[in-house]
Protein backbone atom coordinates (compact mmCIF):
# COMPACT_ATOMS: atom_id res chain seq x y z
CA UNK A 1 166.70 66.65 -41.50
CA UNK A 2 169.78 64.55 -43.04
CA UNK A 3 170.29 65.75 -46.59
CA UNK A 4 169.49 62.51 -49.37
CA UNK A 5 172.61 61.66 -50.71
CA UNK A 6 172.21 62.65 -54.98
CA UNK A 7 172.30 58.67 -55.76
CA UNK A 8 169.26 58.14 -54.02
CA UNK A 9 167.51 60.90 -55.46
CA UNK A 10 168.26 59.70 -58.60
CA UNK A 11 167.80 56.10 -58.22
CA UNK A 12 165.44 55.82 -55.07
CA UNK A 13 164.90 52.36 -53.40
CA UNK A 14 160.86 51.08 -52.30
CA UNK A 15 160.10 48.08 -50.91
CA UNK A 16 156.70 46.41 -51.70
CA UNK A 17 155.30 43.50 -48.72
CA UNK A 18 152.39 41.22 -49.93
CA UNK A 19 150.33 40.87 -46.92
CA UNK A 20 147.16 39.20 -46.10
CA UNK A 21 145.49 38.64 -42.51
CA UNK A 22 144.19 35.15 -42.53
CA UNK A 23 141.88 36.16 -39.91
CA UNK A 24 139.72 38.28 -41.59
CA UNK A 25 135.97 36.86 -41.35
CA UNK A 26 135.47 38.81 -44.67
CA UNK A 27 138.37 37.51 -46.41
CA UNK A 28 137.97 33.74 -45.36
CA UNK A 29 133.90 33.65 -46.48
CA UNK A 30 135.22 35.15 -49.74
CA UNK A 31 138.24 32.77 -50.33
CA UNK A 32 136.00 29.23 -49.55
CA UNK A 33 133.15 30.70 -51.87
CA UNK A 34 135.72 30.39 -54.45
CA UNK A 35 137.15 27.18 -53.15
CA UNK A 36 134.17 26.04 -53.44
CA UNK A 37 133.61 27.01 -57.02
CA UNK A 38 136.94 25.07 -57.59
CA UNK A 39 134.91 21.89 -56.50
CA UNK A 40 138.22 21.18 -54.66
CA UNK A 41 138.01 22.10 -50.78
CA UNK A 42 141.38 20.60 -50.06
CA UNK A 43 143.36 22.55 -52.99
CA UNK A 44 146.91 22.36 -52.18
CA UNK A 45 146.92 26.15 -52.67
CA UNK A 46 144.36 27.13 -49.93
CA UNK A 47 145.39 25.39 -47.18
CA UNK A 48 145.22 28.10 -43.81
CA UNK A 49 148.54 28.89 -43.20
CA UNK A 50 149.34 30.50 -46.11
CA UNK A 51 147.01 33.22 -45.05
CA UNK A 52 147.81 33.46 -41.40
CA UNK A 53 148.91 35.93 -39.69
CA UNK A 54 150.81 36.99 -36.09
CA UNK A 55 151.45 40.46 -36.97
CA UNK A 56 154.71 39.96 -38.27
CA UNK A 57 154.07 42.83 -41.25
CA UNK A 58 154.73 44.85 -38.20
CA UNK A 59 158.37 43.52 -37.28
CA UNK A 60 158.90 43.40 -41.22
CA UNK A 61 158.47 47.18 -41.69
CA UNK A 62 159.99 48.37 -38.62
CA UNK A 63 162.88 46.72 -39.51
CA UNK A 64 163.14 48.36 -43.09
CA UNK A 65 162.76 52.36 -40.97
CA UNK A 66 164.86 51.11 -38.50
CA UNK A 67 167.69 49.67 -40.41
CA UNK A 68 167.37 51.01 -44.23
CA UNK A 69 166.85 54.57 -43.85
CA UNK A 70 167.56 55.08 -47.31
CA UNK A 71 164.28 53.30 -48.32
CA UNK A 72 161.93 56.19 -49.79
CA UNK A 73 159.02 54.34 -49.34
CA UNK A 74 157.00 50.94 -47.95
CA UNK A 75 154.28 49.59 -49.96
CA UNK A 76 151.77 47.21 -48.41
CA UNK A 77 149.81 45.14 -50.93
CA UNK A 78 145.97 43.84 -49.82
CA UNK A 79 143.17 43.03 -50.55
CA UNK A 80 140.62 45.20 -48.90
CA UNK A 81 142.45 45.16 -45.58
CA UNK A 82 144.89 47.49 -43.84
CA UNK A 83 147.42 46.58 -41.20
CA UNK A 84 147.59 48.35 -37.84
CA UNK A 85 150.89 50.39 -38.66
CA UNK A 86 149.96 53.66 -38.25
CA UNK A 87 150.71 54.42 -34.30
CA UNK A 88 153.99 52.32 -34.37
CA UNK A 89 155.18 54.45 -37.17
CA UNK A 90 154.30 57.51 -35.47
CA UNK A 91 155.62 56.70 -31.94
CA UNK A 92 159.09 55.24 -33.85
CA UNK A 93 159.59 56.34 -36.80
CA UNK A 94 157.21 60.10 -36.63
CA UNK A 95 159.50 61.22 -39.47
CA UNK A 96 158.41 58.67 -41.85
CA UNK A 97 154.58 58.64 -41.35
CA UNK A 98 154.45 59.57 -45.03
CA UNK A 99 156.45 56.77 -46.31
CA UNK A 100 153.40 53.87 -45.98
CA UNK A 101 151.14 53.31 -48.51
CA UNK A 102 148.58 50.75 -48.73
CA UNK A 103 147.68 48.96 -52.50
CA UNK A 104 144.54 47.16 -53.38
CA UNK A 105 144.61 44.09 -55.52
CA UNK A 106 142.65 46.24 -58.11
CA UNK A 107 145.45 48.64 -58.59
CA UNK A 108 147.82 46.34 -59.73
CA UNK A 109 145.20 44.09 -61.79
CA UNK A 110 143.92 47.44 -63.42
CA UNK A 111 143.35 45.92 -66.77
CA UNK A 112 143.44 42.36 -65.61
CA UNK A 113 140.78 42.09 -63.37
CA UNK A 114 138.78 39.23 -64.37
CA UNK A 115 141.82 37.30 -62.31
CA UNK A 116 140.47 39.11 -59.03
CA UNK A 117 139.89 38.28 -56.47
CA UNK A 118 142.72 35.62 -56.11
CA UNK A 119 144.20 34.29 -53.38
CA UNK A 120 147.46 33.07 -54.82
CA UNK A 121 150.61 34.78 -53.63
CA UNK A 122 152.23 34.06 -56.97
CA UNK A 123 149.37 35.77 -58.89
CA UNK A 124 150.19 38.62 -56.68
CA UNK A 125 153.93 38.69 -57.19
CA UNK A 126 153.42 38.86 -60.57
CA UNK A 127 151.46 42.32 -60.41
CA UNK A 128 153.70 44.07 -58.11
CA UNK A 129 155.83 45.98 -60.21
CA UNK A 130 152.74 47.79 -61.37
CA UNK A 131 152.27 49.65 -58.15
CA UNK A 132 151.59 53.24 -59.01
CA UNK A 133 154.34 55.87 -58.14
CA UNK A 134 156.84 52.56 -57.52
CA UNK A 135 160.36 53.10 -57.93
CA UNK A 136 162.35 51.83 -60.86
CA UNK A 137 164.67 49.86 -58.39
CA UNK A 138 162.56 48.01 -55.89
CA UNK A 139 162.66 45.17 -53.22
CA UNK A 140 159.91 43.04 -52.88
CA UNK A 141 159.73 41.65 -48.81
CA UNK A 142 157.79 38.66 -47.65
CA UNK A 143 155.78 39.86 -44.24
CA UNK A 144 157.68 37.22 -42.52
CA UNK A 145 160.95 38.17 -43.42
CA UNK A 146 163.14 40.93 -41.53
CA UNK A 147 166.33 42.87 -41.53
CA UNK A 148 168.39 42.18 -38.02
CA UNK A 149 171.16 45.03 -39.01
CA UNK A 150 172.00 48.23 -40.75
CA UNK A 151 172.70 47.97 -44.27
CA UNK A 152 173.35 50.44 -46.94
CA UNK A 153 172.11 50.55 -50.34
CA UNK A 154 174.72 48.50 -51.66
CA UNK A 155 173.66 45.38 -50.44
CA UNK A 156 170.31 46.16 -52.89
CA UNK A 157 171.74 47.43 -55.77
CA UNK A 158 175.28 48.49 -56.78
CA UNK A 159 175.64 50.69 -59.96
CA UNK A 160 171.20 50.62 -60.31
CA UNK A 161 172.14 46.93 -60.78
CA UNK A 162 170.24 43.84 -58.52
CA UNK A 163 172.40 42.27 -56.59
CA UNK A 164 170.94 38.64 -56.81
CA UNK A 165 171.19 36.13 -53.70
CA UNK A 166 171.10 32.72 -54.46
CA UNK A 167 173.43 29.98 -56.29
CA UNK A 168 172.86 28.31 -59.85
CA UNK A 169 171.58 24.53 -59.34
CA UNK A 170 170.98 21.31 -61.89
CA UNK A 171 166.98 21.90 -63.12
CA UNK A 172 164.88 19.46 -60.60
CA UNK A 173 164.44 16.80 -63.68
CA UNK A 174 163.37 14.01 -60.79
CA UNK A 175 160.37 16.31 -59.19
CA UNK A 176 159.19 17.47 -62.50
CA UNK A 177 159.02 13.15 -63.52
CA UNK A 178 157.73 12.60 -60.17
CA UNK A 179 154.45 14.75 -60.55
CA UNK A 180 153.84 13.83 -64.40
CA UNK A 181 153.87 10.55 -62.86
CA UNK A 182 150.83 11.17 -60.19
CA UNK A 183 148.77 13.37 -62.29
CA UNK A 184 148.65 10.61 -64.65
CA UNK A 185 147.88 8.55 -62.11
CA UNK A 186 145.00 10.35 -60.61
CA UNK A 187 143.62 10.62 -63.69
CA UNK A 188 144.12 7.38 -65.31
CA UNK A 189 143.38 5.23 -62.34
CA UNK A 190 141.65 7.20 -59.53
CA UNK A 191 139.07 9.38 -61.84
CA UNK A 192 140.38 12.10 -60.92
CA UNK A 193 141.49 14.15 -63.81
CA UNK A 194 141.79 17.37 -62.03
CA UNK A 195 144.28 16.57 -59.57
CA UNK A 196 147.47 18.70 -59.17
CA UNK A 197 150.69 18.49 -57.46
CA UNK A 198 151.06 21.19 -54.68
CA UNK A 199 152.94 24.06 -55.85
CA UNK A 200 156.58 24.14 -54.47
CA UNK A 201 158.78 26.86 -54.11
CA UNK A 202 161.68 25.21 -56.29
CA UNK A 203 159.33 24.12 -59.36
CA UNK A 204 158.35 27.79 -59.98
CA UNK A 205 161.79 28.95 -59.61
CA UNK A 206 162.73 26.11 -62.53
CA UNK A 207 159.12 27.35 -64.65
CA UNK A 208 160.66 30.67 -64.63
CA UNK A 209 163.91 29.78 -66.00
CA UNK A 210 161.76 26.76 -68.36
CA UNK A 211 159.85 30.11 -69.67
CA UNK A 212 163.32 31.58 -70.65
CA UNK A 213 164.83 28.53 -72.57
CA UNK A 214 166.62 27.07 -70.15
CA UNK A 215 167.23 23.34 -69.99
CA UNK A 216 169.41 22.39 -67.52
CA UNK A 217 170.05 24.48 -64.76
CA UNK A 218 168.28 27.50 -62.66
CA UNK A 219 169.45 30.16 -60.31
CA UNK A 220 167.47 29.23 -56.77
CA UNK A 221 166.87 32.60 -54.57
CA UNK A 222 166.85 32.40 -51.03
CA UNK A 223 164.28 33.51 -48.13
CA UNK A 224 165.57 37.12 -48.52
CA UNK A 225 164.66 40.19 -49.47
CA UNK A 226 164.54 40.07 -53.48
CA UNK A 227 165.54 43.39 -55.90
CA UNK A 228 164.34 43.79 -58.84
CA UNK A 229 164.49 46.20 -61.75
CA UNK A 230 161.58 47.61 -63.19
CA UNK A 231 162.34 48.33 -66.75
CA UNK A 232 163.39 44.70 -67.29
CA UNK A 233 160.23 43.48 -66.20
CA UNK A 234 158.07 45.65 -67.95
CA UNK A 235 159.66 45.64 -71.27
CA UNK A 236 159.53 41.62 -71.11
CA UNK A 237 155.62 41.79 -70.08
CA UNK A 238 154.82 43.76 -72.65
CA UNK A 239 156.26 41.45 -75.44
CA UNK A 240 154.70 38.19 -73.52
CA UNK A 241 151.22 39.55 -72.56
CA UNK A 242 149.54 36.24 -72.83
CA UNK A 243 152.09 34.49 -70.60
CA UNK A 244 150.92 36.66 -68.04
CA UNK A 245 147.60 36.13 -68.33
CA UNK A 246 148.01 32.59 -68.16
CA UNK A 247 150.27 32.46 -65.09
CA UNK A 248 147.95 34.70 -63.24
CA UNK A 249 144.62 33.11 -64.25
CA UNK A 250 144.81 30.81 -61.21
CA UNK A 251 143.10 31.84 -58.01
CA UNK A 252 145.13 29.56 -55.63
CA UNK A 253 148.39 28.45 -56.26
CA UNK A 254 148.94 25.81 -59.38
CA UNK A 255 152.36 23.77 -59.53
CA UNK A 256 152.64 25.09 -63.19
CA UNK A 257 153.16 28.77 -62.24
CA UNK A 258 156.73 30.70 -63.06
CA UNK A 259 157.52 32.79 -59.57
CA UNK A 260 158.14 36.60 -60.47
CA UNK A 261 161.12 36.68 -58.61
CA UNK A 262 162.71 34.28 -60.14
CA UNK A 263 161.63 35.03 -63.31
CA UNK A 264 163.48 38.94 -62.61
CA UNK A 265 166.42 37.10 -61.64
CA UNK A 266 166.60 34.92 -64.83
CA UNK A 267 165.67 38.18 -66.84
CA UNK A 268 168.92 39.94 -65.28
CA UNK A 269 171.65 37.08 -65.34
CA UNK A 270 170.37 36.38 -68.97
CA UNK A 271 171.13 40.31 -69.26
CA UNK A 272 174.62 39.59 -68.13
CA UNK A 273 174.26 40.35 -64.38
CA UNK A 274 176.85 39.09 -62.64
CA UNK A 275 176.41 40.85 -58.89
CA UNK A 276 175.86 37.15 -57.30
CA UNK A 277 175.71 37.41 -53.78
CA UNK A 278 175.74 34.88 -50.64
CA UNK A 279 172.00 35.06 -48.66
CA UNK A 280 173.59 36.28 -45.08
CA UNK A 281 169.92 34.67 -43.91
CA UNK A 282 169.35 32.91 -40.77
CA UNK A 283 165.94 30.62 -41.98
CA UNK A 284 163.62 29.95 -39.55
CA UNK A 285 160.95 26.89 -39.23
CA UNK A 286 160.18 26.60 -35.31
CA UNK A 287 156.85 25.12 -35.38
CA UNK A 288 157.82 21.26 -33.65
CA UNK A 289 161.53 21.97 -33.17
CA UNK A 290 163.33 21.14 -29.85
CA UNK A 291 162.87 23.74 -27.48
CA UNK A 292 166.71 25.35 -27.90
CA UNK A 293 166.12 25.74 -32.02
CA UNK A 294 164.99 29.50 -30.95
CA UNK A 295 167.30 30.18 -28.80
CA UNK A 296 170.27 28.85 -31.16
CA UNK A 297 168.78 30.85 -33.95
CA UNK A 298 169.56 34.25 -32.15
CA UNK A 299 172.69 33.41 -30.80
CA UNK A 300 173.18 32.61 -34.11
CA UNK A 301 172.16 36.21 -35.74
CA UNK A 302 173.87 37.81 -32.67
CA UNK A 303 177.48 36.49 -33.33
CA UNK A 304 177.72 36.51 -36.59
CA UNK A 305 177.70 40.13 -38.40
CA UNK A 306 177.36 38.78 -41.85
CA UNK A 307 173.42 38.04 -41.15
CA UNK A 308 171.44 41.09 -42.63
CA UNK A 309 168.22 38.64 -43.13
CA UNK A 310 166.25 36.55 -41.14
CA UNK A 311 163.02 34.75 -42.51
CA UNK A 312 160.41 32.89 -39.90
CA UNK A 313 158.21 31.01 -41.47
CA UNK A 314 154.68 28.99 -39.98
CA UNK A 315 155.63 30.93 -37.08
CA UNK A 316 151.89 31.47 -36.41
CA UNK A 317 151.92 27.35 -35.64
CA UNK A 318 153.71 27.80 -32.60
CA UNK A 319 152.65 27.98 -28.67
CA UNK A 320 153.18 31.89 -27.38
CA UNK A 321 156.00 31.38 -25.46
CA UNK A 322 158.32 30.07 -28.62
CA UNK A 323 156.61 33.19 -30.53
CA UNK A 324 157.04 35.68 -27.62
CA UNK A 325 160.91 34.45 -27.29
CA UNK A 326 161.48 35.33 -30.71
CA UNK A 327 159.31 38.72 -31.33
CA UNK A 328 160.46 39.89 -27.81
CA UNK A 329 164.30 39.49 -29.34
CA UNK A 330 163.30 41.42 -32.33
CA UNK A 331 161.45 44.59 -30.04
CA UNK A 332 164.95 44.48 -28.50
CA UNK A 333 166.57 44.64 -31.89
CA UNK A 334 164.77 46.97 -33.36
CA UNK A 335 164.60 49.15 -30.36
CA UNK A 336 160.49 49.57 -29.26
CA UNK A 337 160.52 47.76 -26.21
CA UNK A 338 159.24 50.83 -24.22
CA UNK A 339 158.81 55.07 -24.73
């Protein structure tokens, strides 16, 4: 076995996926009881696809064994359900059959369980770093996003510091007038006091840096792989419990959330953080594209070696052919077509 270089011993790298199969009967009775409760059964926070699945957690993890070696361990987190990893791991990867563990909802809301169950990815974020046994450096994975090429620690962390990928942008001042706008509408002049704006991936990016004091401008991540660094997180949790009970209290998504990501990014460039880095991500949305977007895509990722990352989202949405063009591609890439 290859001897662990001393860096890694000391300052080991995990990766933690939020998954959730969609499919699960279980899961789905559970989620529209509570919808239900919510007197809202078209809640901009429950709507199906953000619970389906296609398997991808499978391409997702195979792609951390097969091009981050150097990750000590994976850490899937559920609720109540367990992916199907086990045999691909062992016919691929045999070494690393150890390196998988699966965490329930109540491990990370130990203390904070009157939020459970919820069914709000952001809730969810916010718990991660509390994973048991979790490294102190970490990189928290999306199930639908992938590495395409070998990288080396570096492109994680350099000198146990995040490297951050994204770009500082003006704060979204129209959006934010935009939806005080139609919730005083709804309320005012539809009866409908309850109404919120669906939650969007930019306005909790800007909550995060809001929560932080600032006024003007936030650092946007990309659909990549995101690091993080423990300590930061926890020491700021534990001086801003409530804020954390607040952001988490909501069992679907709410517009007024702060995204933990972000919020770990703000933490560390407020810090002084300066590793900035470009996203080398190829985004994907194929669901109604022309029928070359695929193929461009991976012509794309194959001629250019900058791209480490490639995100597909709503990939579920699309006929079998489109999603066997693209998951056959990645079986080639990540080398299980056949043993």
């Amino acid at each position: 076995m290859t001897d662990i270089p001393s860096s890694e011993k000391e300052h080991p790298i995990d990766v933690v996926i939020a998954w959730v199969d969609g499919s699960d009967p279980v899961l789905t009775e559970k989620r529209n009881r509570y919808l239900g409760l919510t007197g809202d059964t078209t809640h901009p926070g429950a709507h199906p696809t953000r619970f389906a699945s296609i398997n991808e957690i499978r391409y997702c993890v195979l792609s951390v064994f097969r091009f981050a070696p150097f990750v000590r361990n994976i850490f899937i987190v559920t609720d109540g359900q367990e992916p199907d990893l086990y045999g691909d791991i062992k016919t691929w990867f045999p070494e690393r059959e150890g390196s998988l563990r699966i965490v329930d909802h109540t491990e990370i809301f130990e203390g904070f369980k009157g939020s459970l169950p919820t069914f709000n990815s952001i809730s969810i974020g916010n718990m991660i770093w509390r994973i048991k046994g979790l490294s102190d450096n970490f990189v928290y994975f999306n199930d639908d996003t992938f590495l395409i090429r070998s990288i080396k620690p570096e492109d994680f962390f350099i000198d146990n510091i995040p490297v951050l990928r994204g770009r500082w942008v003006h704060a979204p001042l129209y959006r934010i007038w935009w939806n005080s706008l139609r919730i005083a509408f709804k309320k005012y002049f539809r009866n409908n006091p309850g109404f919120q704006p669906k939650a969007s991936f930019h306005l909790g990016q800007w909550n995060s840096a809001s929560v932080l004091g600032l006024k003007w401008r936030y650092f946007t991540n990309s659909h990549t792989p995101h690091t993080v660094g423990k300590k930061m997180i926890e020491d700021f949790v534990s001086r801003n419990k409530p804020l954390l009970e607040k952001n988490i209290s909501h069992r679907f998504r709410h517009y007024s959330q702060f995204t933990f990501i972000s919020l770990s990014n703000h933490l560390q460039l407020l810090q002084g953080n300066r590793m900035i880095a470009s996203p080398d991500l190829v985004y994907m949305q194929p669901f109604g594209r022309p029928k070359d977007y695929i193929d461009r895509k991976i012509r794309l990722c194959e001629k250019d070696d900058r791209i480490k990352f490639m995100c597909v989202q709503s990939l579920e949405m699309c006929g079998e052919e489109v999603q066997e063009k693209l998951l056959g591609w990645m079986r080639k890439r990540l080398k299980i077509e056949s043993k």
